[in-house]
N, C-alpha and C. Protein backbone atom coordinates (compact mmCIF):
# COMPACT_ATOMS: atom_id res chain seq x y z
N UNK A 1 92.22 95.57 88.96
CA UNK A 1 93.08 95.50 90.13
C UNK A 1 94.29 96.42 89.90
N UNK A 2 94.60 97.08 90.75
CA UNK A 2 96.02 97.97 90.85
C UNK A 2 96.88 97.29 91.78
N UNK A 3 97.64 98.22 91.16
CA UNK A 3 99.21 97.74 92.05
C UNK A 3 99.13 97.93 93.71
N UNK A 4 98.23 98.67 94.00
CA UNK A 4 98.00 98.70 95.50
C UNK A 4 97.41 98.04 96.01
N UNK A 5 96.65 97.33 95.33
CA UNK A 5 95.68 96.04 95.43
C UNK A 5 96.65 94.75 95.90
N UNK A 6 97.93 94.87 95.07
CA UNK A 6 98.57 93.30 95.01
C UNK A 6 98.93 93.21 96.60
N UNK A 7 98.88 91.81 97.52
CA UNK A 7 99.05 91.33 98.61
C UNK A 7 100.39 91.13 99.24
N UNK A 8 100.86 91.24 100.16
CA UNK A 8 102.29 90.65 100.35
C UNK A 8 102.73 89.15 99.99
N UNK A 9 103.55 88.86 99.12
CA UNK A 9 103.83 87.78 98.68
C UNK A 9 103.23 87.28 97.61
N UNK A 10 102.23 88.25 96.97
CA UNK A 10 101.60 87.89 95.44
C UNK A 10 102.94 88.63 94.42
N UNK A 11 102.60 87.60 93.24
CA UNK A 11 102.52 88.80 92.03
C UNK A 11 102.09 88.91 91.25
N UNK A 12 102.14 89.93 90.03
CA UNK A 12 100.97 90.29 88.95
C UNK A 12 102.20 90.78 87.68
N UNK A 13 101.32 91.20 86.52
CA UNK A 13 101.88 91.33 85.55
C UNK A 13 101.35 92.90 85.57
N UNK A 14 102.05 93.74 85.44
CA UNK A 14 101.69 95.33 84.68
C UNK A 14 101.20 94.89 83.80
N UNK A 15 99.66 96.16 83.51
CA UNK A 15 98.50 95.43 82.39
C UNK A 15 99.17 97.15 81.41
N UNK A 16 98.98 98.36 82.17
CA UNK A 16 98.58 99.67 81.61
C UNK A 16 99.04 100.54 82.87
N UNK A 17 99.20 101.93 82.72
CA UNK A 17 99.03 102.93 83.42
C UNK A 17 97.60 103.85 83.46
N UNK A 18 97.25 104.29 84.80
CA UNK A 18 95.65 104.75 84.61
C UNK A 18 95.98 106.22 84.24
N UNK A 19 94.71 106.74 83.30
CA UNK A 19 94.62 107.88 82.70
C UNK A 19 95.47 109.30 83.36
N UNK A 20 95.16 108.98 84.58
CA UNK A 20 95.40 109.99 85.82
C UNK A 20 96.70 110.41 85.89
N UNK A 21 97.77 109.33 85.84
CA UNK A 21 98.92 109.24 85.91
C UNK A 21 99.94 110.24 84.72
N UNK A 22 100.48 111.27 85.67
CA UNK A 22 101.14 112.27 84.11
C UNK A 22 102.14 111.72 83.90
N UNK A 23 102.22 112.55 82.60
CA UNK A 23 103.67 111.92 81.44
C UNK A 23 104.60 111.76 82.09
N UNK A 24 105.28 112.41 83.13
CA UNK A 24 106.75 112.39 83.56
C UNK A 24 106.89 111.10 84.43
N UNK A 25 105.76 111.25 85.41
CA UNK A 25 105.80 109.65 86.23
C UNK A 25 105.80 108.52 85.16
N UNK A 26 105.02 108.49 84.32
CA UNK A 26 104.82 107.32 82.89
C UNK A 26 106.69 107.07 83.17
N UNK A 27 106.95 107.44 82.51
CA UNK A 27 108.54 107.81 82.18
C UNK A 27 109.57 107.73 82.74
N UNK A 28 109.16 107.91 84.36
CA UNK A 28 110.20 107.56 84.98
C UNK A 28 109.54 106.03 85.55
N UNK A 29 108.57 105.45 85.72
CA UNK A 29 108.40 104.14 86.26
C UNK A 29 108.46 102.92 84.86
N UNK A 30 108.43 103.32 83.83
CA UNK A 30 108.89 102.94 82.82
C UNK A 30 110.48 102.37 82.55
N UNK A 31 111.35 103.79 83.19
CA UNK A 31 112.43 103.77 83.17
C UNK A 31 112.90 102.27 84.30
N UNK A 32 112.13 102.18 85.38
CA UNK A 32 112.49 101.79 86.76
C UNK A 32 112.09 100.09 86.39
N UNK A 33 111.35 100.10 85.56
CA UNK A 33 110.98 98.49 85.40
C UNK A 33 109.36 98.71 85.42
N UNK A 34 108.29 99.61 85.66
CA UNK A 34 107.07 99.35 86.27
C UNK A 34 106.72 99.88 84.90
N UNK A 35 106.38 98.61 83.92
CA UNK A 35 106.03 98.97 82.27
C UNK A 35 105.35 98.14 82.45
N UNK A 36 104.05 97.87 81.50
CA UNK A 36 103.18 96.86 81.05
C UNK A 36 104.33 95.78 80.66
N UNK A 37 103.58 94.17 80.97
CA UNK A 37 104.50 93.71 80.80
C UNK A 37 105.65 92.64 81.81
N UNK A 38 105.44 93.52 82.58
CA UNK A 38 106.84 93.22 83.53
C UNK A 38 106.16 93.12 85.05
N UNK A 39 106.62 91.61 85.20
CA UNK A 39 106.15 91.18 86.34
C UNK A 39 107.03 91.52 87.76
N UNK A 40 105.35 91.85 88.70
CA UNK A 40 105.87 92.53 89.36
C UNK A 40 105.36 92.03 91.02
N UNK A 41 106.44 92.09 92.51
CA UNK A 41 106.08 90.99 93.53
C UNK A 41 106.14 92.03 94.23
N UNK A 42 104.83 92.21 95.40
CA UNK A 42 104.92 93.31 96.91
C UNK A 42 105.81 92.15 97.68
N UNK A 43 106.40 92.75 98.06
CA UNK A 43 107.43 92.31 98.99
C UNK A 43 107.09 92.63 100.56
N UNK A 44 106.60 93.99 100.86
CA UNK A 44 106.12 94.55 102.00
C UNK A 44 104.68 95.08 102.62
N UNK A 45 104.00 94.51 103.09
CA UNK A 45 102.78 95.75 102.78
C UNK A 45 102.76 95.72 104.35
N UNK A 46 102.99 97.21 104.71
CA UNK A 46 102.90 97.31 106.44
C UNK A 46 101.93 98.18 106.85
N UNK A 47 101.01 98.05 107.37
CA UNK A 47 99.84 98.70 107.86
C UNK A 47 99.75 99.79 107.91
N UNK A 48 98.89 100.48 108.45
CA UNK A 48 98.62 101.92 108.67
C UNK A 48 98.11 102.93 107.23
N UNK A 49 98.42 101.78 106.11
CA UNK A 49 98.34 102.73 105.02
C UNK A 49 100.42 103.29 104.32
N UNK A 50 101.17 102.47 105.18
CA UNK A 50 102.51 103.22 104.51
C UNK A 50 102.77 102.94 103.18
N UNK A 51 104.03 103.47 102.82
CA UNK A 51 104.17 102.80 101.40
C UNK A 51 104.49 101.19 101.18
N UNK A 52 104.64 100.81 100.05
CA UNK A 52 104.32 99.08 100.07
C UNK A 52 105.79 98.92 99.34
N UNK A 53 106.26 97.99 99.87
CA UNK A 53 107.81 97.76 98.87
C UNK A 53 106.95 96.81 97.68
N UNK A 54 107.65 97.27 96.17
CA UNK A 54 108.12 95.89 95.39
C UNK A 54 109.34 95.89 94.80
N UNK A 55 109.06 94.82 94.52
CA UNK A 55 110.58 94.16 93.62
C UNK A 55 110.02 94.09 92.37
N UNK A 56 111.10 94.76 91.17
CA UNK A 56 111.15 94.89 90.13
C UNK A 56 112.56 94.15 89.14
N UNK A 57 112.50 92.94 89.14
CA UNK A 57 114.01 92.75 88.31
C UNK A 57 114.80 92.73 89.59
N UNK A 58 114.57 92.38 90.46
CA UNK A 58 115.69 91.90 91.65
C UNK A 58 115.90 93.28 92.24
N UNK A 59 115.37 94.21 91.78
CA UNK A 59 115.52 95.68 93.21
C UNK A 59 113.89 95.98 93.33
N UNK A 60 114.54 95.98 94.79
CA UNK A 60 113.17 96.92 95.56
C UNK A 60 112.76 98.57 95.57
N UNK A 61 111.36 98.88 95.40
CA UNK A 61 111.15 100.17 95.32
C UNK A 61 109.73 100.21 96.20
N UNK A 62 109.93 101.70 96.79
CA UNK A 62 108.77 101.95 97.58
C UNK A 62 107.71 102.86 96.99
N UNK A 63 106.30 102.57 96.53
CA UNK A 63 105.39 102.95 96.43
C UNK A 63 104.20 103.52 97.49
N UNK A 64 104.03 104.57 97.37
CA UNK A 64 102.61 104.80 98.04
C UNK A 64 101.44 104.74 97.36
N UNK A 65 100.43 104.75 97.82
CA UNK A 65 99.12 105.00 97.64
C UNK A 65 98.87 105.56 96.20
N UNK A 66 99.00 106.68 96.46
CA UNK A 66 98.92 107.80 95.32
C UNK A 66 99.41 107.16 93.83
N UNK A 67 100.47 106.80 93.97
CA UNK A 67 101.08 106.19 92.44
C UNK A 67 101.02 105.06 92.40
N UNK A 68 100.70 103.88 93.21
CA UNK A 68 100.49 102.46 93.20
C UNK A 68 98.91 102.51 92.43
N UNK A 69 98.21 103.30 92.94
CA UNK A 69 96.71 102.37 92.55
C UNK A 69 96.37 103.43 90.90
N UNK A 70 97.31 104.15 90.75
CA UNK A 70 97.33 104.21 88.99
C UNK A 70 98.12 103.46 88.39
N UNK A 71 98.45 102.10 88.81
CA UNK A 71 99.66 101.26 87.92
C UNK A 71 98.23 100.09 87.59
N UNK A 72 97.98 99.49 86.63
CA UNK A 72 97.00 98.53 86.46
C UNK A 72 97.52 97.50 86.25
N UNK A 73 96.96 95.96 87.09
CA UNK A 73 97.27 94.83 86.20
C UNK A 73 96.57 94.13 85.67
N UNK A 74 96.92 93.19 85.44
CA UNK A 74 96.50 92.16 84.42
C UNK A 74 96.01 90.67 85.26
């Protein structure tokens, strides 16, 4: 399951980052809270395909597609 997977009002634990995902993104979502590890709640998921809010440690961040479904959980 990926992070694009998780539902509005679920949450999950960061398991890994997928292979795909380059070093610099690693690094900066690392930086942001989105580490193995660290539990994590969609807050938003609004149709059409937009980006999905979560909350990380009491702040919200917007993910799309593209970098959500290389975040893996657990």
């Amino acid at each position: 399951m990926t992070l694009w997977d998780l539902q509005q009002g679920a949450t999950a634990t960061v398991d890994s980052f997928g292979a795909a995902l380059q070093g610099d993104y690693r690094i900066r979502l690392s930086e942001l809270g989105f580490h193995p590890g660290e539990q994590i709640a969609c807050v938003l998921s609004p149709n059409l395909g937009a980006p999905k809010l979560y909350r990380v440690n009491n702040t919200v961040y917007s993910l799309d597609d593209s970098v959500a479904t290389l975040i893996n959980l657990a």
